[in-house]
Protein backbone atom coordinates (compact mmCIF):
# COMPACT_ATOMS: atom_id res chain seq x y z
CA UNK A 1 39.91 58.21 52.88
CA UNK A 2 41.14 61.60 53.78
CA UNK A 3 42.35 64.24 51.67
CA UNK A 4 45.20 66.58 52.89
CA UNK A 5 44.82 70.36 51.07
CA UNK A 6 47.35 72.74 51.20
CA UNK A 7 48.43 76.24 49.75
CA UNK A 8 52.17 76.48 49.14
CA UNK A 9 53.11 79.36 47.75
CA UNK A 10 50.07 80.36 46.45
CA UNK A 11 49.43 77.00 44.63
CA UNK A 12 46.74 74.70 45.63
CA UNK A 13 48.91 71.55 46.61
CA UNK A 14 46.35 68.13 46.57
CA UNK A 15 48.15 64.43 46.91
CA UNK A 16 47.84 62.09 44.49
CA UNK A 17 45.67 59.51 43.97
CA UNK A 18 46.09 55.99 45.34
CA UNK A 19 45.50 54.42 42.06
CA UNK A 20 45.37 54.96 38.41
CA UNK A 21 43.84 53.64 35.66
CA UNK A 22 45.23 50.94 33.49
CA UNK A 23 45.00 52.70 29.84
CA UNK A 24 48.69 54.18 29.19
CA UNK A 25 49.58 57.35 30.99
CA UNK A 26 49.12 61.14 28.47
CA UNK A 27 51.10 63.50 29.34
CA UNK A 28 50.41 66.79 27.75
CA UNK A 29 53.63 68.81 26.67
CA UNK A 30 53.55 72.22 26.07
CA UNK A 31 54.36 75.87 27.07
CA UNK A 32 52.04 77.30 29.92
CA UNK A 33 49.61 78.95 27.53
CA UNK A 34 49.08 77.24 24.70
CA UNK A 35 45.85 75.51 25.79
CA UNK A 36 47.14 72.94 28.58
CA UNK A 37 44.84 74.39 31.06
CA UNK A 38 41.89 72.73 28.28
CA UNK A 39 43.57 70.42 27.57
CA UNK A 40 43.78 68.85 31.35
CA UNK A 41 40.16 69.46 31.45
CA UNK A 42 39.45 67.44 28.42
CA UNK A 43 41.40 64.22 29.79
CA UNK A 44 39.50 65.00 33.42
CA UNK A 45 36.19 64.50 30.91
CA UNK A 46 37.35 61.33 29.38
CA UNK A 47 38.15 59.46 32.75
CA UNK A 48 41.56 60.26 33.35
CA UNK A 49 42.94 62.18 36.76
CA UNK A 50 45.33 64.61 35.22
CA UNK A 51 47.18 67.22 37.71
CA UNK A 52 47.98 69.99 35.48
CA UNK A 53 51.50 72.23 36.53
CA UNK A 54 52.77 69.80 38.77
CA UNK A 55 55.89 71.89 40.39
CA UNK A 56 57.30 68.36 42.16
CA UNK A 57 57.58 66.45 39.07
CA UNK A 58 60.56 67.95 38.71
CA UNK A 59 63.77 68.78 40.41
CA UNK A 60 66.34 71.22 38.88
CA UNK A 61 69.70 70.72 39.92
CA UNK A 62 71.58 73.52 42.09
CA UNK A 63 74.13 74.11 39.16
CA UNK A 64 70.79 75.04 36.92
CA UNK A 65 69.44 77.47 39.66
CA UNK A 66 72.82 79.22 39.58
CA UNK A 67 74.18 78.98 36.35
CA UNK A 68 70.80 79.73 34.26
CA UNK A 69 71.88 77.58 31.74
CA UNK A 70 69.39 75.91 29.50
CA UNK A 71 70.34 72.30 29.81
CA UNK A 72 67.52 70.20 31.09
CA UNK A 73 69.67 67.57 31.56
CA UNK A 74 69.89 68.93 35.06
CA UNK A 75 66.27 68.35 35.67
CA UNK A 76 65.22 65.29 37.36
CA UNK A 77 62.19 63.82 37.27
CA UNK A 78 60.29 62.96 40.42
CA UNK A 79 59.01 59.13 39.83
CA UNK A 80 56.42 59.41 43.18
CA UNK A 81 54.55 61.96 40.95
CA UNK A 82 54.79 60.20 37.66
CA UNK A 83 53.66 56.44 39.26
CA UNK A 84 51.13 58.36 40.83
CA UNK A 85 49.01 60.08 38.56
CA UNK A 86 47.17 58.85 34.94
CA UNK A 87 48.19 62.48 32.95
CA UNK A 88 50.19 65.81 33.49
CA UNK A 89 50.23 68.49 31.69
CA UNK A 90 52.02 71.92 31.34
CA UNK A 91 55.83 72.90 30.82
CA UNK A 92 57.27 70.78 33.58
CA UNK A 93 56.02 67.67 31.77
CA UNK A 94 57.68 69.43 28.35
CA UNK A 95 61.11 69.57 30.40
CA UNK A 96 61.73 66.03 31.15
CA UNK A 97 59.44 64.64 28.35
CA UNK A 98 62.35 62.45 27.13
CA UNK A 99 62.59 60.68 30.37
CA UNK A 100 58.97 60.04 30.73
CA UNK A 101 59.13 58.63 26.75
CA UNK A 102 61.42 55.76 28.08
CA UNK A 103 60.29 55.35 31.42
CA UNK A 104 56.42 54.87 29.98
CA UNK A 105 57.36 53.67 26.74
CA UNK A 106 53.22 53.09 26.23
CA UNK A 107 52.21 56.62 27.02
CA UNK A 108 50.34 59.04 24.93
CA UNK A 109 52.20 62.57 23.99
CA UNK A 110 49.49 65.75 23.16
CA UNK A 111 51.69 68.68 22.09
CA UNK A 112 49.85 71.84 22.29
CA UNK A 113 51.32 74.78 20.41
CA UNK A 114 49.78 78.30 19.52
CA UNK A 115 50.99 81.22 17.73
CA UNK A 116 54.30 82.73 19.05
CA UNK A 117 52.83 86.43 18.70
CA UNK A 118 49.98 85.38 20.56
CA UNK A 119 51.54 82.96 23.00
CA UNK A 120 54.22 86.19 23.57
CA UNK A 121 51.49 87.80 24.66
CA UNK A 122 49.16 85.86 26.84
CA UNK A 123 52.46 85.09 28.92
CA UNK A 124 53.20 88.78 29.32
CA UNK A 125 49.62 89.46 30.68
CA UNK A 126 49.58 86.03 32.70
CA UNK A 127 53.08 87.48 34.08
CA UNK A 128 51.47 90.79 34.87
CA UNK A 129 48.58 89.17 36.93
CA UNK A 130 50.97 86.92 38.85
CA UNK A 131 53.33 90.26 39.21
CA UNK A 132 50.18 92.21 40.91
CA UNK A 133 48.73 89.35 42.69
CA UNK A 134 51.86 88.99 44.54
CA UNK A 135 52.07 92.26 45.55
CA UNK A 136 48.69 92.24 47.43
């Protein structure tokens, strides 16, 4: 069949697959990071077709966007994206992982964690290329 690319944003946008496999889903929850980008890589290896910082699996609520608060319970989770693909990884998975625990009861959680000095600052130099790249 034929496959629709498109840049939105910046960010490579491909549709998902038709079908997935029938071992349970892994989703991979953890900060951007902390090794998510391997970690997608490694469940590519082993058969699965992971989509790794999937902006559309979630939704965030209008009160969120203008409040700032920190309750995820505003965040909604977009099922098209979920049914569709065998893993996701990165910190919109880590934002509605409780929903995804009941709706897959079967699936597979990977947390991926790394040291908080370190982690601090990888995301200020990932921050700093996005900040630059923008400005282009």
């Amino acid at each position: 069949g034929l496959t629709y690319l498109a840049l939105v944003f910046g960010f490579l946008v491909i549709p998902p697959p038709a079908k997935v496999q029938s071992s349970p889903k892994v989703f991979g929850i953890g900060l951007s990071r902390t090794g998510t980008t391997s970690l997608t890589l490694g469940l590519e290896k082993l058969g699965y077709r992971p989509y790794h910082a999937l902006p559309k699996l979630v939704s965030i609520d209008e009160k969120y966007k203008l409040t700032r608060e920190s309750d995820f319970s505003l965040a909604t989770l977009n099922e098209h994206w979920a049914n569709s693909l065998d893993a996701l990884t990165d910190i919109q998975v880590t934002v509605v992982y409780r929903v995804l625990a009941e709706r897959y009861p079967d699936a597979r959680f990977i947390l991926t964690r790394r040291n908080s000095k370190q982690w601090g600052e990888s995301m200020l130099k990932f921050c700093k290329k996005m900040e630059s790249s923008l400005m282009l």
